[in-house]
C-alpha atoms as a PDB file:
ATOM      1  CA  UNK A   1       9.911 -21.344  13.417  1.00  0.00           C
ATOM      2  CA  UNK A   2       9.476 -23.580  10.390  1.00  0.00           C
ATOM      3  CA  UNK A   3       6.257 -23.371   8.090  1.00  0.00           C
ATOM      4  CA  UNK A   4       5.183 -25.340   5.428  1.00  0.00           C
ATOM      5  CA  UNK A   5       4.637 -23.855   1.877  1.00  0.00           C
ATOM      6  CA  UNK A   6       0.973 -24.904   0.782  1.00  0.00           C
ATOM      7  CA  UNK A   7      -0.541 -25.318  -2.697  1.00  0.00           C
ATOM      8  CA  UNK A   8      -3.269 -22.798  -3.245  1.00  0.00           C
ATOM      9  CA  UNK A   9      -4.875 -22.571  -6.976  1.00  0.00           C
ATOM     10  CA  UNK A  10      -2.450 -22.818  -9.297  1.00  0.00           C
ATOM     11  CA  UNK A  11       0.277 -21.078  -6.896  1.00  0.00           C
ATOM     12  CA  UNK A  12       2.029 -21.578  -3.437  1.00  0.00           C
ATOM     13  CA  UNK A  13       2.255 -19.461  -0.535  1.00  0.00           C
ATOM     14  CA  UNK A  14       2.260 -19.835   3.568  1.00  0.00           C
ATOM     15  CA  UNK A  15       0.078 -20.216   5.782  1.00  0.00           C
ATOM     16  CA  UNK A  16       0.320 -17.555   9.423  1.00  0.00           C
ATOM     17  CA  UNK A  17      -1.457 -19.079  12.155  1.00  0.00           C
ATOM     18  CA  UNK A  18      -3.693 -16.727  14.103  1.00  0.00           C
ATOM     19  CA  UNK A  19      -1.409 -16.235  17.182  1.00  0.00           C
ATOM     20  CA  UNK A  20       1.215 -14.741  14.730  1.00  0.00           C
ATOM     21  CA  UNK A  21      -1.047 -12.633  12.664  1.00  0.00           C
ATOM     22  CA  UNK A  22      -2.469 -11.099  16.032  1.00  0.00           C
ATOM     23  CA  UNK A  23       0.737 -11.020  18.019  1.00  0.00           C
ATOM     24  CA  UNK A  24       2.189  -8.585  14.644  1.00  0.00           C
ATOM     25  CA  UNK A  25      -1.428  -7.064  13.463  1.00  0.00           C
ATOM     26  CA  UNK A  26      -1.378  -8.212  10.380  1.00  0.00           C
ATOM     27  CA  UNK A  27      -4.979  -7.673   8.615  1.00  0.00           C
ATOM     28  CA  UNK A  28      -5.186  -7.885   4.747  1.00  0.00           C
ATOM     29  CA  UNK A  29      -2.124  -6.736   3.373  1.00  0.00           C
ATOM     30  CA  UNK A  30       1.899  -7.156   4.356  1.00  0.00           C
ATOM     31  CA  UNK A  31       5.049  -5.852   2.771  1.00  0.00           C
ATOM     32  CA  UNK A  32       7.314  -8.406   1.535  1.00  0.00           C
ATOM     33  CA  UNK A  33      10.956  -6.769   1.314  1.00  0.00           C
ATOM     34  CA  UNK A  34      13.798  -9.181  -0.437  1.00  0.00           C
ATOM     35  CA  UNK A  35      17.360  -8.678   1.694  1.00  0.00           C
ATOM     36  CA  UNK A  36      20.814 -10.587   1.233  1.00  0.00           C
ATOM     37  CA  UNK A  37      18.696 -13.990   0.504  1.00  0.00           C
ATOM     38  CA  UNK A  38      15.902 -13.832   3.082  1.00  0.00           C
ATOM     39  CA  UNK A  39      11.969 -12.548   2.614  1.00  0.00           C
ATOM     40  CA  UNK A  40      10.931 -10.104   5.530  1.00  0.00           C
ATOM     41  CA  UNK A  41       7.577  -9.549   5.911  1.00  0.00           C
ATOM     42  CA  UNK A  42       6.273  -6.759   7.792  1.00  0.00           C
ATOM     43  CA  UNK A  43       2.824  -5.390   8.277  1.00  0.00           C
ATOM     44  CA  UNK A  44       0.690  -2.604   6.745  1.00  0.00           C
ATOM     45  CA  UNK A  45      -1.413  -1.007   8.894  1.00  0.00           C
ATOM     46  CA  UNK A  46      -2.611   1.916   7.429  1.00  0.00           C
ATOM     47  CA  UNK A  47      -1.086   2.946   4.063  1.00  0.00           C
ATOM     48  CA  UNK A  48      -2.455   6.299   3.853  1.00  0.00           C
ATOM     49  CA  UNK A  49      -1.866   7.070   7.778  1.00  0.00           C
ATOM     50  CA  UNK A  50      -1.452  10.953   8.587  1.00  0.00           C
ATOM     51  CA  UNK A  51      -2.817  11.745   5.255  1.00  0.00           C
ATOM     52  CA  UNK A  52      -5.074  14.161   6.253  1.00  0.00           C
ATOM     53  CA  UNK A  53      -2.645  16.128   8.444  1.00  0.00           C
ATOM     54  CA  UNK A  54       0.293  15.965   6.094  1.00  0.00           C
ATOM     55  CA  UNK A  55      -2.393  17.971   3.823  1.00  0.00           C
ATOM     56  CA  UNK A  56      -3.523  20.031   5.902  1.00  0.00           C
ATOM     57  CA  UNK A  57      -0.187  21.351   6.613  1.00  0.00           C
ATOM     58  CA  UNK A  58       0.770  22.126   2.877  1.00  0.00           C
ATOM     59  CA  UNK A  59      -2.664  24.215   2.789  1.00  0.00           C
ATOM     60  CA  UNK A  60      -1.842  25.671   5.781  1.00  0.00           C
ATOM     61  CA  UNK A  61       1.975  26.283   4.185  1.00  0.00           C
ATOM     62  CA  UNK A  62       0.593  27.704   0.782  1.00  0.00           C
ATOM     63  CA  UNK A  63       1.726  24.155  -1.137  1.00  0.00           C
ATOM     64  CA  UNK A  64      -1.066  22.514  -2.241  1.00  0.00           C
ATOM     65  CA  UNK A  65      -0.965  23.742  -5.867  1.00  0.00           C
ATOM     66  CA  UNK A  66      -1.167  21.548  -8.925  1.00  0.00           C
ATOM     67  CA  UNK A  67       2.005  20.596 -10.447  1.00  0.00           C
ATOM     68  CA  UNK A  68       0.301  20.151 -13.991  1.00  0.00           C
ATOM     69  CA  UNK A  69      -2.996  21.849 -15.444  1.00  0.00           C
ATOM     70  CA  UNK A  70      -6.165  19.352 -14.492  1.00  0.00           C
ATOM     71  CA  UNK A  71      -7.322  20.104 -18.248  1.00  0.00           C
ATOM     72  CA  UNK A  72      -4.925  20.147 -20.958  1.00  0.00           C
ATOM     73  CA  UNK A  73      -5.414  23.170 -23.824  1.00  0.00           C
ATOM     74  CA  UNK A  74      -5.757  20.069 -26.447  1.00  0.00           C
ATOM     75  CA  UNK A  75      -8.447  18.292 -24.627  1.00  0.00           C
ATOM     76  CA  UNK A  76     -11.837  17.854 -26.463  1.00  0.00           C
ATOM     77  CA  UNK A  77     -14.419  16.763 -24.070  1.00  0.00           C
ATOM     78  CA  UNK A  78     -16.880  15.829 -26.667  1.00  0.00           C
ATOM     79  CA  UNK A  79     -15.503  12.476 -27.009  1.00  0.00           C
ATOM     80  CA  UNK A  80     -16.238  11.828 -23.583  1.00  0.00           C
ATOM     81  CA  UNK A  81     -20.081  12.748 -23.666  1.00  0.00           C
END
């Protein structure tokens, strides 16, 4: 399939027609990934998708600590009042 590359603003880019962004559910985003001289683009559909389960495992598992303190000893919150 051959598409033309379109002047938008000051930049270029490519215009899907509807068929292909409903035939490979693309909504608002895709992810462009550069390999051996070609530009593969593949749909996001939900970047944060099993989230909520992933977490509820590590609570579930005892690993859902902090890695760092939320407040550092240093920290004066009067500058931020």
């Amino acid at each position: 399939m051959e598409a033309s590359v379109i002047k938008i603003g000051n930049s270029k880019g490519l215009r899907l027609s509807k068929t292909i962004l409903e035939k490979y559910k693309i909504k608002d985003k895709v992810e462009l990934i550069l390999e051996k001289g070609r530009i593969i683009l593949k749909p996001i559909e939900q970047p944060r998708k099993n989230w909520e389960s992933a977490f509820k495992e590590m609570r579930m598992n005892n690993d859902d600590n902090l890695l760092m303190k939320d407040v550092f000893e240093d920290e004066n919150f009067e500058e931020w009042s």
